[in-house]
C-alpha atoms as a PDB file:
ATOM      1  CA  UNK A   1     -47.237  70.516  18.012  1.00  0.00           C
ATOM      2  CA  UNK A   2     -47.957  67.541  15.685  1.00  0.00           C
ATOM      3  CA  UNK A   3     -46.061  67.447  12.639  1.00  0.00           C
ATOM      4  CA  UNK A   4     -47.814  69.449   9.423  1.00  0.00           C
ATOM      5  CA  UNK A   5     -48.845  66.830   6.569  1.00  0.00           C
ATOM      6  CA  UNK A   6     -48.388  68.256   3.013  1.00  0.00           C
ATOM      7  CA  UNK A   7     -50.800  66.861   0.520  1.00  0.00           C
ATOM      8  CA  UNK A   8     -47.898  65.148  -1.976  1.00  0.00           C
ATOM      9  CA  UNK A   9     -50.459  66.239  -5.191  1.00  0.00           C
ATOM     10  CA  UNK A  10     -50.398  69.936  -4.186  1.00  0.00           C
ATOM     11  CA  UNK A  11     -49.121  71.750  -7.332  1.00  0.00           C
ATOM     12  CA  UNK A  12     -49.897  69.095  -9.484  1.00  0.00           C
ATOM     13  CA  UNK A  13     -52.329  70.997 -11.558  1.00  0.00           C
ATOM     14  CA  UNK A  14     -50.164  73.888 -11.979  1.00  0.00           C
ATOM     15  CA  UNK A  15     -47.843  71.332 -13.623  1.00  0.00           C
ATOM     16  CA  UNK A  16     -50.547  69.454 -15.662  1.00  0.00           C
ATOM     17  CA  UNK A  17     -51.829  73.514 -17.066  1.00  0.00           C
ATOM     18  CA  UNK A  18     -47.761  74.110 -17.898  1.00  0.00           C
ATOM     19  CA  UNK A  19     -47.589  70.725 -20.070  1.00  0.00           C
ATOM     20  CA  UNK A  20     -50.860  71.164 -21.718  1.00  0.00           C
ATOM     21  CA  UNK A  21     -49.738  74.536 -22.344  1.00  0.00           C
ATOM     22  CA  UNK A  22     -46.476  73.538 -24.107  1.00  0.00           C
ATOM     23  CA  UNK A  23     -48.243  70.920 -26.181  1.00  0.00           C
ATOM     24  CA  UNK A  24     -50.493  74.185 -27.443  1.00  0.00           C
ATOM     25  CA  UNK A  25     -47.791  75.963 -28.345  1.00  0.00           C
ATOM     26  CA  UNK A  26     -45.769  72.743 -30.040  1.00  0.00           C
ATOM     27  CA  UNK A  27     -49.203  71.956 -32.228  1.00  0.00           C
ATOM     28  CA  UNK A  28     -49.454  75.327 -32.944  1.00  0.00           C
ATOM     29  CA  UNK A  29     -46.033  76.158 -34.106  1.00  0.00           C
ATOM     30  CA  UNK A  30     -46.415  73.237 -36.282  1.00  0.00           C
ATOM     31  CA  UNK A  31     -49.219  74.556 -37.824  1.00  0.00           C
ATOM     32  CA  UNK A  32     -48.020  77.757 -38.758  1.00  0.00           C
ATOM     33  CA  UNK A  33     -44.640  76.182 -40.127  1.00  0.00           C
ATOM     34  CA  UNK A  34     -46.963  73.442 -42.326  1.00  0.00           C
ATOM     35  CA  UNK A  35     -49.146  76.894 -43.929  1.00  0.00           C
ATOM     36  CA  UNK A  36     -45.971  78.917 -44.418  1.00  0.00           C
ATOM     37  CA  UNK A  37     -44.582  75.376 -46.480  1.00  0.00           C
ATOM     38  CA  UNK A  38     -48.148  75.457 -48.222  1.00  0.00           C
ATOM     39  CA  UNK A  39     -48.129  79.140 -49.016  1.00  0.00           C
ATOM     40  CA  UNK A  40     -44.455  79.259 -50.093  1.00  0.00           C
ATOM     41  CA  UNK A  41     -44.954  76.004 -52.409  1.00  0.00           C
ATOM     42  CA  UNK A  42     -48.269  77.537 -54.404  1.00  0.00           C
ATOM     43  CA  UNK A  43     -45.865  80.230 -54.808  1.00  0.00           C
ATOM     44  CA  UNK A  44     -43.168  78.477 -56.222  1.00  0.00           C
ATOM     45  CA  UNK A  45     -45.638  76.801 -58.477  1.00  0.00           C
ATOM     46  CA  UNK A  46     -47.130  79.689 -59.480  1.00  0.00           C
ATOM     47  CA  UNK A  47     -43.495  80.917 -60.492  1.00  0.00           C
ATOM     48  CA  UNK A  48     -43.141  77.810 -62.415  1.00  0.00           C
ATOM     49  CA  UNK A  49     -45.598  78.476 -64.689  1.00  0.00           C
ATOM     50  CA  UNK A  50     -45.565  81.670 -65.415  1.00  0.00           C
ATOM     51  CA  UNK A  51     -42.399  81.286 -66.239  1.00  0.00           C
ATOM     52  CA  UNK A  52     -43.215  78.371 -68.454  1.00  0.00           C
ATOM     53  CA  UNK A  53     -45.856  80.104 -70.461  1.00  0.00           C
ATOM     54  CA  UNK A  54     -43.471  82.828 -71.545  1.00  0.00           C
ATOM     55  CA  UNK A  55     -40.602  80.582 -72.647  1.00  0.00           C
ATOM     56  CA  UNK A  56     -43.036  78.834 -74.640  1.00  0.00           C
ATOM     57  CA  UNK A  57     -44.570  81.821 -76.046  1.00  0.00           C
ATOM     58  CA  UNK A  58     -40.534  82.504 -77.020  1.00  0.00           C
ATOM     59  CA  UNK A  59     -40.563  79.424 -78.415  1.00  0.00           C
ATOM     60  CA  UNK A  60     -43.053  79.636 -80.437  1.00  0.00           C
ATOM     61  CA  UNK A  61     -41.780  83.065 -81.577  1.00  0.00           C
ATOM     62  CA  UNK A  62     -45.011  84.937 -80.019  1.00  0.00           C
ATOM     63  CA  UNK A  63     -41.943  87.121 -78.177  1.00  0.00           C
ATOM     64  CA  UNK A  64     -38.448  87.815 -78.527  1.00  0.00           C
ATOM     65  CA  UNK A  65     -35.834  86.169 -76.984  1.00  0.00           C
ATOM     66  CA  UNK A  66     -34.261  83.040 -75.848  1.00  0.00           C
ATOM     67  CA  UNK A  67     -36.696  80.886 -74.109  1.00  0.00           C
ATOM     68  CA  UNK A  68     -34.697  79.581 -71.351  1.00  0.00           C
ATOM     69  CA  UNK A  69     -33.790  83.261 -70.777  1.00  0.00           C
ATOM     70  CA  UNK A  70     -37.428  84.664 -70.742  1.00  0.00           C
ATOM     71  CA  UNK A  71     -38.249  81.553 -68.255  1.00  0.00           C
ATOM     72  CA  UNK A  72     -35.192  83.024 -65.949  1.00  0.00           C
ATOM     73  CA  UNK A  73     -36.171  86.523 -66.128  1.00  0.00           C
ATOM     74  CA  UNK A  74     -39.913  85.700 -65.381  1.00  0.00           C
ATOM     75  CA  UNK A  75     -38.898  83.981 -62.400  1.00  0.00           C
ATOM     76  CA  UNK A  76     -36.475  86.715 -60.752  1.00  0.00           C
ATOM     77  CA  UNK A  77     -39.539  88.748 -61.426  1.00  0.00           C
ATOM     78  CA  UNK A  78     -41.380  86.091 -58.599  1.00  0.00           C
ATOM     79  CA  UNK A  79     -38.802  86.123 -56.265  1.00  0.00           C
ATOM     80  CA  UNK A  80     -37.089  82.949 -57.558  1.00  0.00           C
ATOM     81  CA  UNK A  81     -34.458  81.258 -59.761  1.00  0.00           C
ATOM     82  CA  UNK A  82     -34.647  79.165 -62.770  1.00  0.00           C
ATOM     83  CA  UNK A  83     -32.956  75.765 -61.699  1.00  0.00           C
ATOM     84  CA  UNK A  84     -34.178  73.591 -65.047  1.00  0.00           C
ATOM     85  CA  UNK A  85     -35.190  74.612 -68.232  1.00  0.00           C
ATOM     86  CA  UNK A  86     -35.734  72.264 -70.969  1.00  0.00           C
ATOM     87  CA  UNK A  87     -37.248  73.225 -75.056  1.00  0.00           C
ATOM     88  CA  UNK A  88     -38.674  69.864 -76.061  1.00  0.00           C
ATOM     89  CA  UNK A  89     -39.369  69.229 -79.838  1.00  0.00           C
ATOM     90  CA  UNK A  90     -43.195  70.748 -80.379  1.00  0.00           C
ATOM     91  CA  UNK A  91     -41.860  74.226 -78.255  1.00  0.00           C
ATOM     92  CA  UNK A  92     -42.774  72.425 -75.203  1.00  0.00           C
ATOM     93  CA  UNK A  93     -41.146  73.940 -72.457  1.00  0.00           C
ATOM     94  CA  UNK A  94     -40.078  72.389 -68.680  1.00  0.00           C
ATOM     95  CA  UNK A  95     -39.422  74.662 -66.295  1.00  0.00           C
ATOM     96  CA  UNK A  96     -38.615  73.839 -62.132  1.00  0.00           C
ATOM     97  CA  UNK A  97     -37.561  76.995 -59.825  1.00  0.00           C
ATOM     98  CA  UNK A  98     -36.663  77.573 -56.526  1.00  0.00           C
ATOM     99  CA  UNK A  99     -37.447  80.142 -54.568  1.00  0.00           C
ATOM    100  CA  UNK A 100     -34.571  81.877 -52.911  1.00  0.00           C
ATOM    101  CA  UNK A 101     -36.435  82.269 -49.605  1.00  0.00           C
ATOM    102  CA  UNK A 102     -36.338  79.172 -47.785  1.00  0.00           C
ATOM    103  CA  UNK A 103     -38.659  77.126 -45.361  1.00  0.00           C
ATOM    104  CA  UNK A 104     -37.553  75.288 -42.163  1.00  0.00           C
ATOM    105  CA  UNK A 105     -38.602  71.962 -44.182  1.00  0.00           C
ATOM    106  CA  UNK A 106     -36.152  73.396 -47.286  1.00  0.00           C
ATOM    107  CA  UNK A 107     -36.231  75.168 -50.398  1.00  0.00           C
ATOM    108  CA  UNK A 108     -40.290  75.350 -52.188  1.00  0.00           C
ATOM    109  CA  UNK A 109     -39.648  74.210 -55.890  1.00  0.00           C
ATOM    110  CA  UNK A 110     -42.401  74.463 -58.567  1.00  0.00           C
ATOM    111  CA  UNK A 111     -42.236  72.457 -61.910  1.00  0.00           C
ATOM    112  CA  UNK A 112     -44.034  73.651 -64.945  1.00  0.00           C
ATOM    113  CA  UNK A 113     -44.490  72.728 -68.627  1.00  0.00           C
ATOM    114  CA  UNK A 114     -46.245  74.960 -71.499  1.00  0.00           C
ATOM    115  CA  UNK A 115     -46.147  74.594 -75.208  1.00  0.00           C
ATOM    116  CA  UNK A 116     -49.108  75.010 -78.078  1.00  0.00           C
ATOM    117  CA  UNK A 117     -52.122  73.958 -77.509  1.00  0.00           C
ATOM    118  CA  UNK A 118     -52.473  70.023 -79.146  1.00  0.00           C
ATOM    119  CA  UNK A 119     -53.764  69.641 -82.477  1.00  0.00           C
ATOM    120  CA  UNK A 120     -57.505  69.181 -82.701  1.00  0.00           C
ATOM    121  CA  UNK A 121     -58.975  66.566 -85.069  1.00  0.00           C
ATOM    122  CA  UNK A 122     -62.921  67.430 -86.404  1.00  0.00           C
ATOM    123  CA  UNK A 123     -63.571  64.296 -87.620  1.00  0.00           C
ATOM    124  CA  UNK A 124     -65.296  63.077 -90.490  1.00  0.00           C
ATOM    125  CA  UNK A 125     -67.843  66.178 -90.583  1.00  0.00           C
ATOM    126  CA  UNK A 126     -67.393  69.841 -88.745  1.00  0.00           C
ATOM    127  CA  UNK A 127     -70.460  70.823 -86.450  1.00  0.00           C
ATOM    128  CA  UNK A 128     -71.865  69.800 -82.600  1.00  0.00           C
ATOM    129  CA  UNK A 129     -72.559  66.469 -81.691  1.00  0.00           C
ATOM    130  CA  UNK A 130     -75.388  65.749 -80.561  1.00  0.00           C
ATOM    131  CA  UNK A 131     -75.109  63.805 -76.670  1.00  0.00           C
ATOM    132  CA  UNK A 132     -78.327  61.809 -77.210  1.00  0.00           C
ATOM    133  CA  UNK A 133     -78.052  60.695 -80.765  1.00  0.00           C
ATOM    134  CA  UNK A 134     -73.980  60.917 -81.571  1.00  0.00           C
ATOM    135  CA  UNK A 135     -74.748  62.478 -85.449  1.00  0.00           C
ATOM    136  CA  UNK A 136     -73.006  66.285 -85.776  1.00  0.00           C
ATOM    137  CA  UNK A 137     -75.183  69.175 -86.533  1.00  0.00           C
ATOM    138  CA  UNK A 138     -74.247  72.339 -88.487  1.00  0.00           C
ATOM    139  CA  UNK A 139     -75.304  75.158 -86.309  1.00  0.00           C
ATOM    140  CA  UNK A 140     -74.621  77.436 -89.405  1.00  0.00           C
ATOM    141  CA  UNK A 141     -77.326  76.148 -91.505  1.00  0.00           C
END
């Protein structure tokens, strides 16, 4: 009986489908970890200001209490904790948080500032200004 020959590449694409499958799995895994950082970061963000516009509305005395303490309490309320919070001459306030849950790349952190709205100045005369010509119209009369 003359010896049997194995083909030396049989198999070979059963080991070819197994890597391609792993690298699937890798790119997809990091994927899902990349959207949970996104989603976790708009959150922290979104804690950060809210927080921000009530400690400035406690700054400016629009609600009671102290505005660093509003900011904290506003940000429990979200699921995360006030790690800054700064009243800046104008009742500006700075607020950063952190959410307590954390993400394989680390701890989502939002930054936020909120105060009045800036002064407007009207200029020489009140009305609309006109985009072609420049002058202001009254729209009253």
């Amino acid at each position: 009986m003359p010896p049997v020959v194995r083909d030396p590449e049989l198999g070979a694409g059963s080991a070819v489908a197994l890597g391609l499958g792993m690298v699937l799995l890798l790119a997809m895994t990091a994927v899902v970890l990349l959207g949970q950082a996104a989603v976790m970061a708009s959150k922290a963000a979104a804690a950060a200001d809210l927080a921000a516009l009530a400690a400035a509305d406690a700054a400016r005395g629009l609600s009671a209490g102290e505005p660093c303490a509003v900011a904290a309490d506003v940000a429990g309320r979200h699921d995360a904790r006030l790690v800054g919070c700064l009243v800046e001459p104008g009742d500006t306030v700075r607020v950063r948080t952190e959410l307590r849950s954390r993400t394989v790349f680390g701890p989502a952190t939002g930054l936020a500032r909120a105060g009045p709205p800036p002064a407007e100045d009207p200029g020489p005369a009140s009305g609309i200004r006109d985009p072609v010509s420049g002058r202001r119209t009254n729209p009253a009369g």
